[in-house]
C-alpha atoms as a PDB file:
ATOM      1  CA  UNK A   1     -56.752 255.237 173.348  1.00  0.00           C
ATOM      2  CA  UNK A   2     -59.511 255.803 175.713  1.00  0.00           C
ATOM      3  CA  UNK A   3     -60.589 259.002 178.139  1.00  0.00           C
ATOM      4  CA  UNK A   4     -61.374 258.125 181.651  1.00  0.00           C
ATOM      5  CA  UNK A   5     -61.747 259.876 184.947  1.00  0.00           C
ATOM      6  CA  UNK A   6     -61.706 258.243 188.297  1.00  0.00           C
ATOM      7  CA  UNK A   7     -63.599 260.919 191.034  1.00  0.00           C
ATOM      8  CA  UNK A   8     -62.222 261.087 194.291  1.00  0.00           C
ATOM      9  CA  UNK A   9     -65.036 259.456 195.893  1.00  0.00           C
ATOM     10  CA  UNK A  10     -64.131 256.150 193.356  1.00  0.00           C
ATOM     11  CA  UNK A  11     -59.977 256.463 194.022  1.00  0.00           C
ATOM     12  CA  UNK A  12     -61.467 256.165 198.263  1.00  0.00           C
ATOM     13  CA  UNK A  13     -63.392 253.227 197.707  1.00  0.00           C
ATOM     14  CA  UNK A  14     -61.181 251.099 195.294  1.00  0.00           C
ATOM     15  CA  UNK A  15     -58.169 251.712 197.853  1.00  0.00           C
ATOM     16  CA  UNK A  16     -60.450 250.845 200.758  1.00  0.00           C
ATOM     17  CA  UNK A  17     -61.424 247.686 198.656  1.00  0.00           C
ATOM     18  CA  UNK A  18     -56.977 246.622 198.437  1.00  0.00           C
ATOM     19  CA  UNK A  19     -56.510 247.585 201.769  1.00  0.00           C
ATOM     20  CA  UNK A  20     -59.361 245.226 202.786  1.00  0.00           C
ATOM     21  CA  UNK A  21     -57.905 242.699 200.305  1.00  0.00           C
ATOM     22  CA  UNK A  22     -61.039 242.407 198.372  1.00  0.00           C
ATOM     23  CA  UNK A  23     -61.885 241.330 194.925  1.00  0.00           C
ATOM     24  CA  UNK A  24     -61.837 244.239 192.480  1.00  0.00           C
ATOM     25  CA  UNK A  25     -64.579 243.008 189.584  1.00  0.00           C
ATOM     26  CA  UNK A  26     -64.910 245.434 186.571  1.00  0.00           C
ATOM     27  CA  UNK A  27     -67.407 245.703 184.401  1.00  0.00           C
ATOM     28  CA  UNK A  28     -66.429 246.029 181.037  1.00  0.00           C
ATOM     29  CA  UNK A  29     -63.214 246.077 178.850  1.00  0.00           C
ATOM     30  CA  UNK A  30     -62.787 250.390 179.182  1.00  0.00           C
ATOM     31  CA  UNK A  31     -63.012 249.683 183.112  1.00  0.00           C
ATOM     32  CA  UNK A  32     -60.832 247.182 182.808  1.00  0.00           C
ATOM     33  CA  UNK A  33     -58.493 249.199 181.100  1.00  0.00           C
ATOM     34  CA  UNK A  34     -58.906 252.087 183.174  1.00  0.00           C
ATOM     35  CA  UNK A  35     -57.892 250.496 186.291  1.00  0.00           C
ATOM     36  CA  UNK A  36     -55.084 248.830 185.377  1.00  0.00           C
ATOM     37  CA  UNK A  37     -53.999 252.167 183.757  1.00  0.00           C
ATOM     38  CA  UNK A  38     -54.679 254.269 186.740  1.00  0.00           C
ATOM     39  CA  UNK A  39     -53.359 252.181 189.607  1.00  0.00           C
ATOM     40  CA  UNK A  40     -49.855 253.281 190.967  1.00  0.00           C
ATOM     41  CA  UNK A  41     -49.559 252.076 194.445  1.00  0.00           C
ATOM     42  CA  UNK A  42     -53.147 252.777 194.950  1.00  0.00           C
ATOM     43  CA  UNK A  43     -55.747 255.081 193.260  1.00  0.00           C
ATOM     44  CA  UNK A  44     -56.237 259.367 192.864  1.00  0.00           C
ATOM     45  CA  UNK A  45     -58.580 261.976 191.520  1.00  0.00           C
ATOM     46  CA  UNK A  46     -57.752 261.876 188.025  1.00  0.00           C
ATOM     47  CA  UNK A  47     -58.371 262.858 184.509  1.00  0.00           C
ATOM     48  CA  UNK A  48     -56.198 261.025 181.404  1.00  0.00           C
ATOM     49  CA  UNK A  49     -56.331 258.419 178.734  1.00  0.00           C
ATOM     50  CA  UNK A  50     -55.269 254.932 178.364  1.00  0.00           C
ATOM     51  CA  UNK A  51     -53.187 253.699 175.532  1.00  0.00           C
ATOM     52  CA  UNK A  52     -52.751 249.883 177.613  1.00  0.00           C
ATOM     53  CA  UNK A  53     -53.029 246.957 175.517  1.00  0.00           C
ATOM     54  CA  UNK A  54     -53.561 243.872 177.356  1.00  0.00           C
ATOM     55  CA  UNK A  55     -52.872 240.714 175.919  1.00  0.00           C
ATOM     56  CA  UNK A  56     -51.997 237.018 177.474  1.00  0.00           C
ATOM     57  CA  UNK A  57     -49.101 236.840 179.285  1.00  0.00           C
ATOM     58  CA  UNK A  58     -50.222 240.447 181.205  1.00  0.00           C
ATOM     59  CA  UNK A  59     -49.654 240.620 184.933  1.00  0.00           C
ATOM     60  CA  UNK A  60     -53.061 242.124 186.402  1.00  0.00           C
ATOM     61  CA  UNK A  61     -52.124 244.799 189.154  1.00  0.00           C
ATOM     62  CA  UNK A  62     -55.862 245.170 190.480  1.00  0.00           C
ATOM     63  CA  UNK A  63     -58.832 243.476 188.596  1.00  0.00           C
ATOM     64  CA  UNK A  64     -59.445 239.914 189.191  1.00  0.00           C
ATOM     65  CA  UNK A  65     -62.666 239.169 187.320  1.00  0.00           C
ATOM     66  CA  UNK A  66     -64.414 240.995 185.102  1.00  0.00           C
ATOM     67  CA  UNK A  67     -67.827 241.068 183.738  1.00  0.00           C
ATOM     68  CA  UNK A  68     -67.861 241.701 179.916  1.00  0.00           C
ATOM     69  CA  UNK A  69     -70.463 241.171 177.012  1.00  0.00           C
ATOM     70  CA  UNK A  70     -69.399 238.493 174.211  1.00  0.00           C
ATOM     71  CA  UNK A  71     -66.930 240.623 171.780  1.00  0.00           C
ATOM     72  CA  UNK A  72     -66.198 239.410 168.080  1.00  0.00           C
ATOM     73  CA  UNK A  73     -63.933 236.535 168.480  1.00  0.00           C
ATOM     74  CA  UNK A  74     -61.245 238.379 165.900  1.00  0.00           C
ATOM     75  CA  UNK A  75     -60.989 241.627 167.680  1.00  0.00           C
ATOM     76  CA  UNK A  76     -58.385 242.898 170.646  1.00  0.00           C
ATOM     77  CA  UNK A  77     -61.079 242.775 173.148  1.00  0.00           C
ATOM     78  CA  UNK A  78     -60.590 238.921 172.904  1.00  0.00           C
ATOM     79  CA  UNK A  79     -57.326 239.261 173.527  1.00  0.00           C
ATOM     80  CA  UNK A  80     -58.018 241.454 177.067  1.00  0.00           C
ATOM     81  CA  UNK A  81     -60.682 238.624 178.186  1.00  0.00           C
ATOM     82  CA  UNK A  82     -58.416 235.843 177.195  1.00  0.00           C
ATOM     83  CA  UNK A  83     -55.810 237.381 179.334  1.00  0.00           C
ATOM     84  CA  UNK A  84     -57.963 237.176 182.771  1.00  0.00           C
ATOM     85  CA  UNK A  85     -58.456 234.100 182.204  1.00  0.00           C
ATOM     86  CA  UNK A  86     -57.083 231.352 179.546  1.00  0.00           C
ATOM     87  CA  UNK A  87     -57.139 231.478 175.058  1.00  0.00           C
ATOM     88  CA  UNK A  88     -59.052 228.380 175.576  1.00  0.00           C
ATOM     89  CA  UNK A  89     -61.857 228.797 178.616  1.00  0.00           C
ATOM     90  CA  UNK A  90     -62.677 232.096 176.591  1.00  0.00           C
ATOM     91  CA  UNK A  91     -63.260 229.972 173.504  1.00  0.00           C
ATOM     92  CA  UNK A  92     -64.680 227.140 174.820  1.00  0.00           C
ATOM     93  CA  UNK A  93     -67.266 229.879 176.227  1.00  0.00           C
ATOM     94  CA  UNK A  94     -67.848 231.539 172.951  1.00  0.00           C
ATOM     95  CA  UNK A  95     -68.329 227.907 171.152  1.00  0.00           C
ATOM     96  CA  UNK A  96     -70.963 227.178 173.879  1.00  0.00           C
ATOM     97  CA  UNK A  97     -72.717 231.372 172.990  1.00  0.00           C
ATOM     98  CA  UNK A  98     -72.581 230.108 169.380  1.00  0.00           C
ATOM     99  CA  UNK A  99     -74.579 227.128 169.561  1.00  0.00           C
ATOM    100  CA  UNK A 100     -76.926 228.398 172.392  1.00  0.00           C
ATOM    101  CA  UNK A 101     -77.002 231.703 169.611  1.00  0.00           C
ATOM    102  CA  UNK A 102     -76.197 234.366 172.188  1.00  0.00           C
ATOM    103  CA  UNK A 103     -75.994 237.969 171.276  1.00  0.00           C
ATOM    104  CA  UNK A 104     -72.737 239.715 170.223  1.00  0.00           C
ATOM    105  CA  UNK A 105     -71.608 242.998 170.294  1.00  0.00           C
ATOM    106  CA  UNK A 106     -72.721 246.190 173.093  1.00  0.00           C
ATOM    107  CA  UNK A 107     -76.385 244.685 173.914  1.00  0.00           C
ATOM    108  CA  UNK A 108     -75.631 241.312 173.619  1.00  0.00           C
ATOM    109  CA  UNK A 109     -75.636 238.757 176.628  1.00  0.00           C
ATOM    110  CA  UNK A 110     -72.393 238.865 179.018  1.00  0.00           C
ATOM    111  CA  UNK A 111     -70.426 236.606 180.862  1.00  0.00           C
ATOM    112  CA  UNK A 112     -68.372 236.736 184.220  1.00  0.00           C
ATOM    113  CA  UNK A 113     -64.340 236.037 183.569  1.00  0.00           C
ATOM    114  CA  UNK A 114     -62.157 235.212 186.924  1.00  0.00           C
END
């Protein structure tokens, strides 16, 4: 699980963002996480943790793209990234980081998943 806290000046603007009908981008996996966790017919002040596991197959509520750093291809965070988009775009991308060697891990190089 994960600790999170959305201020109220972040609940305003992420429900101003639906009710305009625009693209909600996170950046990173724990963002991701956090807003799917935290959305219930729109978005409050609030203090909790997230437990979500998101997998293929999951039904996104509010994020449509993310921007995420290249995560071992054997860990869960795979599994989150492959569920934005597809099992094989997400591999096909980190084929491509291997043979260009991009950086793994926290400070590695990143990509942009819709």
């Amino acid at each position: 699980s994960e600790y999170y806290e959305i201020s109220e000046e972040t609940a305003s603007v992420l429900n101003k963002a639906i009710s305009e009908n625009k693209r909600i981008v996170s950046v990173g996996t724990t963002t991701t996480r956090t807003l799917e966790s935290a959305y219930n017919s729109g978005f409050k002040k609030t203090t909790a943790t997230t437990d979500i596991f998101i997998y293929p197959g999951y039904n996104f509520k509010v994020v449509k793209a993310q921007i995420t750093n290249f995560h071992l291809p054997k860990s869960t965070l795979i599994m989150l990234v492959s569920a934005l988009s597809s099992r094989e775009i997400i591999l096909k991308a980190y084929n491509e980081a291997v043979k260009e060697k991009y950086r793994f891990f926290s400070f590695g190089d990143a990509m942009f998943i819709k």
